[in-house]
N, C-alpha and C. Protein backbone atom coordinates (compact mmCIF):
# COMPACT_ATOMS: atom_id res chain seq x y z
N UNK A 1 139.66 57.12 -66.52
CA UNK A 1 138.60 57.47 -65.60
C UNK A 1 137.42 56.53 -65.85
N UNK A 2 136.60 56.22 -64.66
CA UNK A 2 135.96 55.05 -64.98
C UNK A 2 133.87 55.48 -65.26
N UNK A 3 133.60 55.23 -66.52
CA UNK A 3 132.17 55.55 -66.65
C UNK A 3 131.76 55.72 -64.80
N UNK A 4 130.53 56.78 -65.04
CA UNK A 4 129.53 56.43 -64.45
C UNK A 4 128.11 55.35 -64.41
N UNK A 5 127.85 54.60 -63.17
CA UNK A 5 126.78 53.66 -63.45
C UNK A 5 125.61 54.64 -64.67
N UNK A 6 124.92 53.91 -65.38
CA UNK A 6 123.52 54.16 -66.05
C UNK A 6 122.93 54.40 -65.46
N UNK A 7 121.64 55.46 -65.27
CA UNK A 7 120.60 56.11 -64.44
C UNK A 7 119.46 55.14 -64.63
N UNK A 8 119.25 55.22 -63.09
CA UNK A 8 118.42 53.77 -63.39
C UNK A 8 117.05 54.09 -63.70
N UNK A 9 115.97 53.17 -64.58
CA UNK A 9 114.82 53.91 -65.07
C UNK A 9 113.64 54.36 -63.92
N UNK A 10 112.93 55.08 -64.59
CA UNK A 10 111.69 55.27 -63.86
C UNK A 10 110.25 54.56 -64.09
N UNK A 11 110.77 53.78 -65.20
CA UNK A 11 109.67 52.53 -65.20
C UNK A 11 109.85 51.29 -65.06
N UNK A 12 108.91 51.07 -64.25
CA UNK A 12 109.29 49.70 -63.58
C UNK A 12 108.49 48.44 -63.91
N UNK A 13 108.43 47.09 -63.65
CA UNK A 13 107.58 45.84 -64.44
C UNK A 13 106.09 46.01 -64.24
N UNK A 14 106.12 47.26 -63.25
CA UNK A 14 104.59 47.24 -63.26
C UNK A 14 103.94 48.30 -64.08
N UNK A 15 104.89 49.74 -64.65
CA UNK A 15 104.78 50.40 -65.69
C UNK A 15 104.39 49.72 -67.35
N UNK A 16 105.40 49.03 -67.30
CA UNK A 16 105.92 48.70 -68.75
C UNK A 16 104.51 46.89 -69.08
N UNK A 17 104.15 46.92 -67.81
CA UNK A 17 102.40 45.93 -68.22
C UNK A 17 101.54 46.62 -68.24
N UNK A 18 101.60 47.92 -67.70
CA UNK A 18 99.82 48.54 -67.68
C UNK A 18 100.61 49.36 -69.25
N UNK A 19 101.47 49.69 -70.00
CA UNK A 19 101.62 50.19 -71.19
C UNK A 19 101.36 48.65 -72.07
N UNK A 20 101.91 48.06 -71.64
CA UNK A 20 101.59 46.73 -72.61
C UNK A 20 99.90 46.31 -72.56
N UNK A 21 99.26 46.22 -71.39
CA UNK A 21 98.04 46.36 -71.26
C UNK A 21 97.02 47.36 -71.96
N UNK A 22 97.24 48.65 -72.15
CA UNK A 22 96.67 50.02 -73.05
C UNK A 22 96.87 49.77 -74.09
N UNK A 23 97.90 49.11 -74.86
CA UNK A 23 98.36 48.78 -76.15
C UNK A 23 97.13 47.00 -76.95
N UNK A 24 97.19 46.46 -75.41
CA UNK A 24 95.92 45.58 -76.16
C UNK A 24 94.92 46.17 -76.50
N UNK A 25 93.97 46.93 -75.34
CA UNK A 25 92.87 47.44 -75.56
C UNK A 25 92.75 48.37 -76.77
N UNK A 26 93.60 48.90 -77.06
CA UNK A 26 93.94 49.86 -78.58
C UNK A 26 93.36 48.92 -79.53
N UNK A 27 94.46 47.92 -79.47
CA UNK A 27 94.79 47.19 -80.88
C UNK A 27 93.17 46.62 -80.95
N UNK A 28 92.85 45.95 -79.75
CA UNK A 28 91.39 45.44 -79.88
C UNK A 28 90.16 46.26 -80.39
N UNK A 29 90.09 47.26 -80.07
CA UNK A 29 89.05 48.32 -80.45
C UNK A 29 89.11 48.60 -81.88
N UNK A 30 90.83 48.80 -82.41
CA UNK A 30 90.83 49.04 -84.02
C UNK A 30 91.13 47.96 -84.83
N UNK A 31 90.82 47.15 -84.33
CA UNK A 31 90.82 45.14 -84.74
C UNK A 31 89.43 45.40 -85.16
N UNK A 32 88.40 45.94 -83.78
CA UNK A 32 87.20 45.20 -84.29
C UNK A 32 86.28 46.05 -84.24
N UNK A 33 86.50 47.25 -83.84
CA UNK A 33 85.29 48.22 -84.09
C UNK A 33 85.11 48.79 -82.73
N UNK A 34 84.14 49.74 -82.44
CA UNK A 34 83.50 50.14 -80.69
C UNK A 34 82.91 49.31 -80.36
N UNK A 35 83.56 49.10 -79.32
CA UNK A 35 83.21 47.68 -78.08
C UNK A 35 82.77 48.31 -77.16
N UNK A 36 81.94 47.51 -76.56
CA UNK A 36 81.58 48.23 -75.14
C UNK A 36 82.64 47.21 -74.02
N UNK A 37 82.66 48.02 -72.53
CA UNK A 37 83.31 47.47 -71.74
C UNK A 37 83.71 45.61 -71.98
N UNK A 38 82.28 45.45 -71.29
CA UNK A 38 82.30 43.92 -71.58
C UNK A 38 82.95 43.32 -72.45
N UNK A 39 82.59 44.01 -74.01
CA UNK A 39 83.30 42.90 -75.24
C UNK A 39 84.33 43.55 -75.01
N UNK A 40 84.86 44.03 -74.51
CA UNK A 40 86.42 44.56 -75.00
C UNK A 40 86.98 43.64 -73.46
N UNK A 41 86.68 43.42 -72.75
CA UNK A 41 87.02 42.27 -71.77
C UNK A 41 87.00 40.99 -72.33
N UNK A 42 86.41 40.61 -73.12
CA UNK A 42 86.11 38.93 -73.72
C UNK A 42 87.00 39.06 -74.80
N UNK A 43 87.09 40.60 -75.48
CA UNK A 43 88.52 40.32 -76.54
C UNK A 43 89.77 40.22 -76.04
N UNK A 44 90.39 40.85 -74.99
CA UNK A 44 91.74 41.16 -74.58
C UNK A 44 91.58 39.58 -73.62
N UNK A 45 90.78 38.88 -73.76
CA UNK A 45 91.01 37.86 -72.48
C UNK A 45 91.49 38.31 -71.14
N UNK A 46 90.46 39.57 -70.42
CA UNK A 46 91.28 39.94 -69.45
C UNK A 46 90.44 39.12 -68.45
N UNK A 47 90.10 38.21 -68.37
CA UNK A 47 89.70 36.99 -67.38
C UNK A 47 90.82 36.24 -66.51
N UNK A 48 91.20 36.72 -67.73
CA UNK A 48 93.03 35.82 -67.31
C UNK A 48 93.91 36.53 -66.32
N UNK A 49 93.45 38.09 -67.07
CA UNK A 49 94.27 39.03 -65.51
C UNK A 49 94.60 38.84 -64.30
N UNK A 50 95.42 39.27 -63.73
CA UNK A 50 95.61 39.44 -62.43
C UNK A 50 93.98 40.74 -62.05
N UNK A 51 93.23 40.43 -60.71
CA UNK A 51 92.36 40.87 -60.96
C UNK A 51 92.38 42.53 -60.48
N UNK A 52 91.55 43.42 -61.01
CA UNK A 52 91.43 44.75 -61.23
C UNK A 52 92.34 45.47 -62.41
N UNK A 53 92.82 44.32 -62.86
CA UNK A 53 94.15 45.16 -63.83
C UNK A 53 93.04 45.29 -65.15
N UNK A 54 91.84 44.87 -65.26
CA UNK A 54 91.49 45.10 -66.65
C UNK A 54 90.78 46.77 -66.33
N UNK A 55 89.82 46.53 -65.40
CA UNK A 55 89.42 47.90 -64.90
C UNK A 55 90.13 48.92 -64.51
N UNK A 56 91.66 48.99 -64.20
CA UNK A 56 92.84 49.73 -64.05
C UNK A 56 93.04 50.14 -65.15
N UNK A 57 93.26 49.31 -66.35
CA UNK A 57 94.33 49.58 -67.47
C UNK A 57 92.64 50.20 -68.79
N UNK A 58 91.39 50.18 -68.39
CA UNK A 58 90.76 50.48 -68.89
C UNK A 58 90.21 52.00 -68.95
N UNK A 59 90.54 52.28 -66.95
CA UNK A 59 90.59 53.46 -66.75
C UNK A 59 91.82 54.63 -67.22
N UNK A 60 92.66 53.97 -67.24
CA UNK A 60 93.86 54.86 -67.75
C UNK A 60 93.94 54.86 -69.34
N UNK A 61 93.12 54.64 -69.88
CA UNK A 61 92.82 54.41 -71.62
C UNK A 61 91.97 55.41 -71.87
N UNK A 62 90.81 55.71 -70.86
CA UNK A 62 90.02 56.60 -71.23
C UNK A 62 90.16 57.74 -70.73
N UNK A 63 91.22 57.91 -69.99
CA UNK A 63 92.00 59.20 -69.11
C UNK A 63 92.77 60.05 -70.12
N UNK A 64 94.08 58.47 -70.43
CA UNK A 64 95.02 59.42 -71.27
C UNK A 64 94.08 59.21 -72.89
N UNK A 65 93.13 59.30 -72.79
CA UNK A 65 92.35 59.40 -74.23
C UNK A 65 92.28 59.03 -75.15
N UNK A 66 93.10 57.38 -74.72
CA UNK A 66 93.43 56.62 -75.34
C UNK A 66 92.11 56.02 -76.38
N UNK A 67 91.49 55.77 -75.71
CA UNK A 67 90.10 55.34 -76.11
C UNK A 67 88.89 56.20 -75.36
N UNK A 68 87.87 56.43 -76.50
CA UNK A 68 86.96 57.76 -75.81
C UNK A 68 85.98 57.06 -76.21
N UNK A 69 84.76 57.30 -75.30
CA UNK A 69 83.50 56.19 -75.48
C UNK A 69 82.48 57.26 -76.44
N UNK A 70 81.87 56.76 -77.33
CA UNK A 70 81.34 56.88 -78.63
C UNK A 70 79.31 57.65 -77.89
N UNK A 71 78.86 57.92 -78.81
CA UNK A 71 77.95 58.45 -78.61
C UNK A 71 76.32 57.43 -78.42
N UNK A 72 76.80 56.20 -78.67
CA UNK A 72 76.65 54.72 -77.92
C UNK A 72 77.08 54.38 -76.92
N UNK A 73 77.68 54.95 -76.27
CA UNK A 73 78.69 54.12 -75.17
C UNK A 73 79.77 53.65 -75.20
N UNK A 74 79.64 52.84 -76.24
CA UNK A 74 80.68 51.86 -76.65
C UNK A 74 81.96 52.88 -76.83
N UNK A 75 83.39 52.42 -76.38
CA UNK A 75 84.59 52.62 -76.64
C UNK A 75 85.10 52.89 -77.81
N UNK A 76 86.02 53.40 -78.61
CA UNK A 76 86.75 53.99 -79.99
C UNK A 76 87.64 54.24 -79.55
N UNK A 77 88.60 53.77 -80.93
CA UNK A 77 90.26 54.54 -80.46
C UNK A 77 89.93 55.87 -81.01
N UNK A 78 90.85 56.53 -79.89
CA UNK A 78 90.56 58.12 -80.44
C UNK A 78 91.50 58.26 -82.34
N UNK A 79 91.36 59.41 -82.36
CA UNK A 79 91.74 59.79 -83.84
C UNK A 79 92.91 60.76 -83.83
């Protein structure tokens, strides 16, 4: 009897960059401390982005609580 095909995923190349994208802004914040917007744009080089993806992938950081902005402003990885 012959397998069934593999179920095909539910994430797709544009999933698996805005997770690769959340994963810079992480690493950057606990690289270098609470950044505010700006420096955390000049660290991740998101100049380079395709454009709105830094403000996309910045908003979904502070959604899923990834990063929570500090009593400065400035951004922190959560704990």
């Amino acid at each position: 009897m012959p397998m069934s095909p593999p179920k095909p995923t539910a994430e797709g190349k544009r999933a698996r960059q805005i997770t690769h994208e959340l994963g810079q802004l992480v690493r950057a914040v606990e690289a270098n401390g609470p950044s505010t917007p700006e420096q955390l744009k000049f660290l991740v080089r998101a100049t380079y982005w395709e454009s709105g993806r830094f403000e996309r992938a910045l908003m979904f950081a502070v959604t899923d609580g990834l990063l929570v902005p500090g009593p400065d402003g400035k951004l922190q990885a959560s704990v």
